[in-house]
C-alpha atoms as a PDB file:
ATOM      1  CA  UNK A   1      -9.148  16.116  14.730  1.00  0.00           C
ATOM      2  CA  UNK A   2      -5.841  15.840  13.180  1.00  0.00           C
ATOM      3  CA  UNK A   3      -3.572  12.474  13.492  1.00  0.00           C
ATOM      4  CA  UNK A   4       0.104  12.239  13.280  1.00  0.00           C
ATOM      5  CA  UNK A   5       1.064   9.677  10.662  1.00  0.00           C
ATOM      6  CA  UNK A   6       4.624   9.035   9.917  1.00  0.00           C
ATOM      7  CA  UNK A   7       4.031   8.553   6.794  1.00  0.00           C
ATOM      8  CA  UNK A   8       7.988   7.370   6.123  1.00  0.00           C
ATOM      9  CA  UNK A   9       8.115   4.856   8.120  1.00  0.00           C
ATOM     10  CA  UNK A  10       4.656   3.361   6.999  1.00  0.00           C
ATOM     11  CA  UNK A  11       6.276   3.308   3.608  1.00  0.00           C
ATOM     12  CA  UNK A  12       9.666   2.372   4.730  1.00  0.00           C
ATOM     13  CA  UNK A  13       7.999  -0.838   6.466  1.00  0.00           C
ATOM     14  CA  UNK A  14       5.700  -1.765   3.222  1.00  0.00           C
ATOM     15  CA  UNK A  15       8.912  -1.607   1.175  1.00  0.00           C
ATOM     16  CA  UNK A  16      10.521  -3.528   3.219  1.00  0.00           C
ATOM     17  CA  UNK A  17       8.088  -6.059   3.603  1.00  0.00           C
ATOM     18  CA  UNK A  18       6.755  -6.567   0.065  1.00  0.00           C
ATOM     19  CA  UNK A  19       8.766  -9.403  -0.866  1.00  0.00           C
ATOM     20  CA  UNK A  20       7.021 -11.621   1.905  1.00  0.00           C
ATOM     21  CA  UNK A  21       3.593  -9.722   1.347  1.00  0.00           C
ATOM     22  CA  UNK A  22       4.413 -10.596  -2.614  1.00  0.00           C
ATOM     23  CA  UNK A  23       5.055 -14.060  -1.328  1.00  0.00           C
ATOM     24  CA  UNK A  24       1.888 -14.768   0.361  1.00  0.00           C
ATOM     25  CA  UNK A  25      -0.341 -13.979  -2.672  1.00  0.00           C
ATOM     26  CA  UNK A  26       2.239 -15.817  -4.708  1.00  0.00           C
ATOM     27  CA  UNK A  27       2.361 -12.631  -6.587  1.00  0.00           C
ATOM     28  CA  UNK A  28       5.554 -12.020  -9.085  1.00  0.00           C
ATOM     29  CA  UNK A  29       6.970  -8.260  -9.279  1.00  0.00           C
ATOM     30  CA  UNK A  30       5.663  -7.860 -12.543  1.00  0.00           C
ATOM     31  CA  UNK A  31       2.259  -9.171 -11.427  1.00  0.00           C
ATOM     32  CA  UNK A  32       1.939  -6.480  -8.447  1.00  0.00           C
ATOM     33  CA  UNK A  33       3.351  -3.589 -10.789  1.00  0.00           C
ATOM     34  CA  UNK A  34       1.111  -4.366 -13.113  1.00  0.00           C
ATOM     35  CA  UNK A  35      -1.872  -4.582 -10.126  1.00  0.00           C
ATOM     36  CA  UNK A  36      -0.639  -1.051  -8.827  1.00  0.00           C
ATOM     37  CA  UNK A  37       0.405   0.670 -12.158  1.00  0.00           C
ATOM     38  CA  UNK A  38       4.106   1.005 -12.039  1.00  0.00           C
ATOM     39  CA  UNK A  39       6.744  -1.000 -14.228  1.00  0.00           C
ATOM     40  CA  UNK A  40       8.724  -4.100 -13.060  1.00  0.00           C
ATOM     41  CA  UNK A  41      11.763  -2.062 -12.595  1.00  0.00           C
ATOM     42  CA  UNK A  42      10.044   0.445 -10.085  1.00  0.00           C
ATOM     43  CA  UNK A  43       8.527  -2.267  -8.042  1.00  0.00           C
ATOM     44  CA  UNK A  44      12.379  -3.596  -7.806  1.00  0.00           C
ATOM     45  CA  UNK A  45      14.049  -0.718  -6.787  1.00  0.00           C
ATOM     46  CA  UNK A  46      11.334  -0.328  -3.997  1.00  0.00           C
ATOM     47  CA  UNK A  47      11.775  -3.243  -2.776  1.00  0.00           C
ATOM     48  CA  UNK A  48      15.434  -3.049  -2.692  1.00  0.00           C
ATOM     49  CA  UNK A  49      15.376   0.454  -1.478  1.00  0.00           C
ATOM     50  CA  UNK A  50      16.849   2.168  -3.877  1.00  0.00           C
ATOM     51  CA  UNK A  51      14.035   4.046  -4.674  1.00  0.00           C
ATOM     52  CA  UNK A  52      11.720   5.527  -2.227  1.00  0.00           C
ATOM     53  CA  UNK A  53       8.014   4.817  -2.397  1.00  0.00           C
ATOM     54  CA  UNK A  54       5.416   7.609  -3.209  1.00  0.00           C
ATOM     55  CA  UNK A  55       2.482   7.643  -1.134  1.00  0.00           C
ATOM     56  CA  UNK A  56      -0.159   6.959  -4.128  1.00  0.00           C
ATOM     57  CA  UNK A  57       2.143   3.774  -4.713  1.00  0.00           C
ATOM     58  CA  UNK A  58       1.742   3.026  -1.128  1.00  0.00           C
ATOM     59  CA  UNK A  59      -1.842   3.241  -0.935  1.00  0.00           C
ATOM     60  CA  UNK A  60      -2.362   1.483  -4.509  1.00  0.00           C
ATOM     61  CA  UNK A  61      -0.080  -1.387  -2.798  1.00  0.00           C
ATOM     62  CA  UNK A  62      -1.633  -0.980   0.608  1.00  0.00           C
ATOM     63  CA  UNK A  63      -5.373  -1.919  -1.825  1.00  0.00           C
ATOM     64  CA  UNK A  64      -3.550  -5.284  -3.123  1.00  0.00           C
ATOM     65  CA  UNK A  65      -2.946  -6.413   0.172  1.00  0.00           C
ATOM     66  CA  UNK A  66      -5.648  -5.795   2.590  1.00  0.00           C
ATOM     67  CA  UNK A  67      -8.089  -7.206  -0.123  1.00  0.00           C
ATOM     68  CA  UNK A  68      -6.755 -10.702   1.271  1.00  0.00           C
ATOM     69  CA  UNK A  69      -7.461 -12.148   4.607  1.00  0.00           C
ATOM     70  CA  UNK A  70      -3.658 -13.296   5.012  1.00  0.00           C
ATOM     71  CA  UNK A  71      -1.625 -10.362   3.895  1.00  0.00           C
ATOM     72  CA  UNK A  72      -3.790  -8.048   6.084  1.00  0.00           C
ATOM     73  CA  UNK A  73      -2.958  -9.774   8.859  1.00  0.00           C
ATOM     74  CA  UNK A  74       0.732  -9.468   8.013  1.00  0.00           C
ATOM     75  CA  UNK A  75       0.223  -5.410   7.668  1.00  0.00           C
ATOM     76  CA  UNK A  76      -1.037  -5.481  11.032  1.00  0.00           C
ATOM     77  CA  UNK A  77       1.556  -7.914  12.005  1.00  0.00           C
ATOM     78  CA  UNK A  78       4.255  -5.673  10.546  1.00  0.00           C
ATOM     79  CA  UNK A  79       2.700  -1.824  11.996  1.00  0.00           C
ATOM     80  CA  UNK A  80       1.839  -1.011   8.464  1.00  0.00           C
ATOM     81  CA  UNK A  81      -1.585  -1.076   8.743  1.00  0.00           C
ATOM     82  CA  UNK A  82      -1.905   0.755  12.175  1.00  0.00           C
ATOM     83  CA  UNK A  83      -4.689   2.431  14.697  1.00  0.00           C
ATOM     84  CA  UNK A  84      -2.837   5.636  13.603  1.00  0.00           C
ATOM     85  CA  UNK A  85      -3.256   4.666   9.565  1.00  0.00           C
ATOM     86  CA  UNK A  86      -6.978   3.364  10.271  1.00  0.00           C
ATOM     87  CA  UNK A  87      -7.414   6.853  11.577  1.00  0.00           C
ATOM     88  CA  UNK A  88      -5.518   8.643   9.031  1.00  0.00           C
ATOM     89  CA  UNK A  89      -7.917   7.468   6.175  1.00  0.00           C
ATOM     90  CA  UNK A  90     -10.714   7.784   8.019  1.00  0.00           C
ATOM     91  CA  UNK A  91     -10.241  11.574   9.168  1.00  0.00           C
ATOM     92  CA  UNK A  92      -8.817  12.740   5.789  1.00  0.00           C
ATOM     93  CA  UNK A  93     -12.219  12.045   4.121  1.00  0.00           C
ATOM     94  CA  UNK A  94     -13.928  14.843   6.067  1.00  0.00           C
ATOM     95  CA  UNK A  95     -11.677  17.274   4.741  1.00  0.00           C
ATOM     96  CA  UNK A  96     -10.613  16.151   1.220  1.00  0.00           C
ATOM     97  CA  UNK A  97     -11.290  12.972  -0.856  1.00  0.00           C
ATOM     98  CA  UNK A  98     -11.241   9.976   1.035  1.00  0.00           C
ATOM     99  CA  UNK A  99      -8.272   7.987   1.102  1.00  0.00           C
ATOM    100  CA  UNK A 100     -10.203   4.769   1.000  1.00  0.00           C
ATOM    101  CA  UNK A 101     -12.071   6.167  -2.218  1.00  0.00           C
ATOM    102  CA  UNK A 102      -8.907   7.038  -3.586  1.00  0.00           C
ATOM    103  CA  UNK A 103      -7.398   3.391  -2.634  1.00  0.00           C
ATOM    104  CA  UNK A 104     -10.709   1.786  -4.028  1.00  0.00           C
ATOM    105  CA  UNK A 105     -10.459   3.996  -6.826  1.00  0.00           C
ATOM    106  CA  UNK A 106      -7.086   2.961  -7.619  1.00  0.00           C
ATOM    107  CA  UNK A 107      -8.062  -0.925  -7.085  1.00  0.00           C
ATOM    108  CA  UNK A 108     -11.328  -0.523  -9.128  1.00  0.00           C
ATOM    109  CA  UNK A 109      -9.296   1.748 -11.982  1.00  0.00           C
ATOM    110  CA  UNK A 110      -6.566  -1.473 -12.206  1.00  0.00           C
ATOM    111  CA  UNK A 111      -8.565  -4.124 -12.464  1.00  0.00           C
ATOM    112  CA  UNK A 112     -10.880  -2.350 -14.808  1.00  0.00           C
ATOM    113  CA  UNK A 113      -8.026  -1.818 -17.521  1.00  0.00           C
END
């Protein structure tokens, strides 16, 4: 079974939302660059959206976040971490890698380094 996942808009709202996210783990930008593997200046044009947000830095983000009790309420709070999401990662597995495996790959790769 295939889900729709606006993938966008699940980026769009993560962008959007990752200085208060940030905030709540009292992370600095170069802290959660460094977490997800991208450079200071990336993680600042994402955030001020002048640079979209590639799905692998979504989901390496995505890790960071709902590895803490608070800011995975705050995904669900602000539809980023959704049914549709939930779904998303779970079907994709059956088909190709699994997204969690890739987002626990990413996590595991980042704090291995």
């Amino acid at each position: 079974m295939e889900y729709e996942l606006n993938k966008t808009e699940l980026m769009t709202k993560l962008s959007n939302n990752l200085p208060t996210l940030r905030s709540k783990l009292r992370l600095k930008q170069s802290e959660l660059a460094e977490k997800v593997g991208v450079s200071r200046q990336t993680l600042i044009q994402i955030e001020k959206g002048r640079r979209p947000m590639q799905w692998v830095n979504f989901l390496a983000i995505l890790s960071v976040f709902k590895a803490d009790t608070g800011t995975n309420e705050l995904l669900n709070h602000f539809g980023i971490y959704t049914q549709e999401l939930e779904n998303y990662l779970s079907s994709s597995g059956k088909n190709s890698d699994n997204s969690k495996n890739q987002i626990e790959k990413v996590e595991t790769h980042k704090h291995g380094s």
